[in-house]
C-alpha atoms as a PDB file:
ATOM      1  CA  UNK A   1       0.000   0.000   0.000  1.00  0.00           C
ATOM      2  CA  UNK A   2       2.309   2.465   1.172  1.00  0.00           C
ATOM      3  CA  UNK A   3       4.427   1.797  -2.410  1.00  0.00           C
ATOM      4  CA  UNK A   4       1.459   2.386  -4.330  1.00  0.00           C
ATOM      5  CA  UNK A   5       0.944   5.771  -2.655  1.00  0.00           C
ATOM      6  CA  UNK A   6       4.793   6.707  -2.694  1.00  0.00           C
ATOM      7  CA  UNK A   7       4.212   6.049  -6.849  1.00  0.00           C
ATOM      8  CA  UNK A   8       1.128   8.192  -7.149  1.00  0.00           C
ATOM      9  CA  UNK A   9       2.879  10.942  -5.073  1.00  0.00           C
ATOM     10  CA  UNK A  10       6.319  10.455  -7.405  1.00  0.00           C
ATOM     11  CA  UNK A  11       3.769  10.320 -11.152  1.00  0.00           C
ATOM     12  CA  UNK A  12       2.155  13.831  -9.548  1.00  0.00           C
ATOM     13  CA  UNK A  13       5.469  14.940  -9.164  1.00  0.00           C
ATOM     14  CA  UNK A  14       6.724  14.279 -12.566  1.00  0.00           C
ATOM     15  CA  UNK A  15       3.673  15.722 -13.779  1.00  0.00           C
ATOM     16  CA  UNK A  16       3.530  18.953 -12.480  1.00  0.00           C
ATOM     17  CA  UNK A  17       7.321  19.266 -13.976  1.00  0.00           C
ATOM     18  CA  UNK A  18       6.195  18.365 -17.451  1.00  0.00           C
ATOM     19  CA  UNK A  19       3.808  20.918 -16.631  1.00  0.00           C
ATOM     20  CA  UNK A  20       5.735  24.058 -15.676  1.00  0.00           C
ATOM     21  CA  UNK A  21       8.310  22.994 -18.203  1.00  0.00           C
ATOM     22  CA  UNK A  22       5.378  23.111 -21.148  1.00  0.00           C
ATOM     23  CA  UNK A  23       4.137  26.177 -19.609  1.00  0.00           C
ATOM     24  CA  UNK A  24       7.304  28.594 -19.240  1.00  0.00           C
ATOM     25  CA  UNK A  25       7.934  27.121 -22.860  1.00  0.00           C
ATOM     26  CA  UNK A  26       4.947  28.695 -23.974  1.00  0.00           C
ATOM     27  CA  UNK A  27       5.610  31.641 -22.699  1.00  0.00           C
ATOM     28  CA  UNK A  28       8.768  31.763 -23.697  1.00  0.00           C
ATOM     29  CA  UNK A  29       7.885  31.143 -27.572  1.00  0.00           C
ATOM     30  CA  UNK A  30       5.600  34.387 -27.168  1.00  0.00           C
ATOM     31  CA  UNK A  31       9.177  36.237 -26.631  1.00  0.00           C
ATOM     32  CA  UNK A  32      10.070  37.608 -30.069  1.00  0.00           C
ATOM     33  CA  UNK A  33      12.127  41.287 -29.858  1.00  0.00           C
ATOM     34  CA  UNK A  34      11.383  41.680 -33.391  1.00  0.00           C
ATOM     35  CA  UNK A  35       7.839  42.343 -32.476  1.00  0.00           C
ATOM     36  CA  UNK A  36       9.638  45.364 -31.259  1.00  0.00           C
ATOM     37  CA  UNK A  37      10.289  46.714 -34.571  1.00  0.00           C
ATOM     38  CA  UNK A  38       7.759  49.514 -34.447  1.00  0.00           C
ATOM     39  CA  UNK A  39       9.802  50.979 -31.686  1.00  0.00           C
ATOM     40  CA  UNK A  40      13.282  51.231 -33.286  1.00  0.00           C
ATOM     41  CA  UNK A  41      12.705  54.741 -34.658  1.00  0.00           C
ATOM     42  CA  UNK A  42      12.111  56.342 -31.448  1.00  0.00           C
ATOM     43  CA  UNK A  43      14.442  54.235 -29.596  1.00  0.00           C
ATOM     44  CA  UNK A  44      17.013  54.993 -31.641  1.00  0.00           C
ATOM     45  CA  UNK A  45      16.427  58.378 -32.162  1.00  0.00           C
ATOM     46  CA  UNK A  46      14.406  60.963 -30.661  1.00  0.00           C
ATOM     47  CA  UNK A  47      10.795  60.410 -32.294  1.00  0.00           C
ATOM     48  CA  UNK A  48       7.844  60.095 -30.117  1.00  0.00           C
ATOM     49  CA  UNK A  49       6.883  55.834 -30.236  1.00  0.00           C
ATOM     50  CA  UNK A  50       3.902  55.337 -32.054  1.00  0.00           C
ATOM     51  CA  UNK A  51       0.535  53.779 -31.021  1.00  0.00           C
ATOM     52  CA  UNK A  52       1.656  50.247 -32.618  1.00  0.00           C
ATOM     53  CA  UNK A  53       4.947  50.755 -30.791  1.00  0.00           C
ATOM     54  CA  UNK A  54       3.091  51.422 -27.073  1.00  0.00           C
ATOM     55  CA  UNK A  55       0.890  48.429 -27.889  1.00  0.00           C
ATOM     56  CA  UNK A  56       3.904  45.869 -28.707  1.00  0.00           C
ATOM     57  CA  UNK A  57       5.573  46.869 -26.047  1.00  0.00           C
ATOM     58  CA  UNK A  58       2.817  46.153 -23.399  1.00  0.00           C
ATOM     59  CA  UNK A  59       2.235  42.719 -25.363  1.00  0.00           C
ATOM     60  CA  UNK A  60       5.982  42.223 -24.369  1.00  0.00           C
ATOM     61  CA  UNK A  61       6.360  43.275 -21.158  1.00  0.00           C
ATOM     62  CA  UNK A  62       6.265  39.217 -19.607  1.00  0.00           C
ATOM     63  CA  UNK A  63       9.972  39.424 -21.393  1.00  0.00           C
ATOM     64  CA  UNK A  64      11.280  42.026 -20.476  1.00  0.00           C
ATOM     65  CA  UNK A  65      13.656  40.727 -18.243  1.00  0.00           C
ATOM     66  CA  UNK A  66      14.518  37.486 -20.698  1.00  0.00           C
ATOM     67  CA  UNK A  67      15.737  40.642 -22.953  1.00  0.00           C
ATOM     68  CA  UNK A  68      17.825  42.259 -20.254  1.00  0.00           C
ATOM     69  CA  UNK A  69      19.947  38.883 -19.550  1.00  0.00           C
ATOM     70  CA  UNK A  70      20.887  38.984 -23.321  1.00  0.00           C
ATOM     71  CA  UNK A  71      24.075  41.605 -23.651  1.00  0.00           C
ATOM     72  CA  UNK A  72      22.604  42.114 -27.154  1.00  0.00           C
ATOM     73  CA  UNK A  73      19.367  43.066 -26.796  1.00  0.00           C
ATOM     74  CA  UNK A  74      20.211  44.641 -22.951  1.00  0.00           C
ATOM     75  CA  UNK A  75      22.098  47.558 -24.792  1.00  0.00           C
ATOM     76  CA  UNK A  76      18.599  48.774 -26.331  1.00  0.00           C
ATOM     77  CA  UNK A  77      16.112  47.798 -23.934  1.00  0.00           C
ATOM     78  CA  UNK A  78      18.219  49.361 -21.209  1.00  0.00           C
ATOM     79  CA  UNK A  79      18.839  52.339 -22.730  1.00  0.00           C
ATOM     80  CA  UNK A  80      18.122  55.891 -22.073  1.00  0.00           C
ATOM     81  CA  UNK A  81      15.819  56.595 -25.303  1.00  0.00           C
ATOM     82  CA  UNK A  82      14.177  52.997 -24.309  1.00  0.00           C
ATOM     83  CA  UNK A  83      13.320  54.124 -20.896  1.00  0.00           C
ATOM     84  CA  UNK A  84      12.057  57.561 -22.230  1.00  0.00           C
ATOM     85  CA  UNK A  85       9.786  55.535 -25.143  1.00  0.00           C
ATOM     86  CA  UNK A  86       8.828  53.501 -22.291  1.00  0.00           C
ATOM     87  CA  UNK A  87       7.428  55.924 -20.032  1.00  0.00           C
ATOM     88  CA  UNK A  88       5.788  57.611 -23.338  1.00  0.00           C
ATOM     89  CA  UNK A  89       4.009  54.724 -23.218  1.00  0.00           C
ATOM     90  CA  UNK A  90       3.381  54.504 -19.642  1.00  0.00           C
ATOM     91  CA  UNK A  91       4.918  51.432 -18.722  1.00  0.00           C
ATOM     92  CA  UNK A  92       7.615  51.152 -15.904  1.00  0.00           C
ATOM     93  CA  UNK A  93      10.804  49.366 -16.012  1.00  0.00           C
ATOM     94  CA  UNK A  94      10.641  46.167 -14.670  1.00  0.00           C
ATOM     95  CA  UNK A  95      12.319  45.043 -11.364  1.00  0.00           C
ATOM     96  CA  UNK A  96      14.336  41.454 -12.058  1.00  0.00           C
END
């Protein structure tokens, strides 16, 4: 008896790690910094972001801090003219 209940408890175990594995996968594969592409002008200049910009960047905002581990993208999410295009758009930078 006490095997059969030691397996169940193990099988829910593995489960719910299949689980959070499939999930932060999927959240993951909703990641995509080119989605950003709206936002290049007025992060790399000094243009106001647009409305498609503002939106893309709220649909992003779960990655935020997947971008800011990554020297490559860090360098432009980081940046001044990111945080001012940002705050245009009245989002805050995120605390990781």
């Amino acid at each position: 008896m006490k095997s059969g209940v030691a397996s169940f408890v193990a099988w829910c175990a593995v489960v719910m790690v299949v689980l959070l594995v499939a999930a932060e996968t999927t959240a993951a594969a909703n990641c995509n910094p080119l989605e950003l592409s709206p936002c290049l002008g007025a992060i790399m200049g000094s243009g106001q972001p647009s409305a498609e910009c503002c939106q893309k960047l709220k649909e992003q905002v779960p990655c935020f801090c997947t971008y800011l581990k990554d020297p490559t993208l860090r360098q432009f999410i980081d940046s001044p003219n990111a945080k001012k295009v940002a705050a245009a758009c009245s989002l805050q930078q995120p605390s990781c």
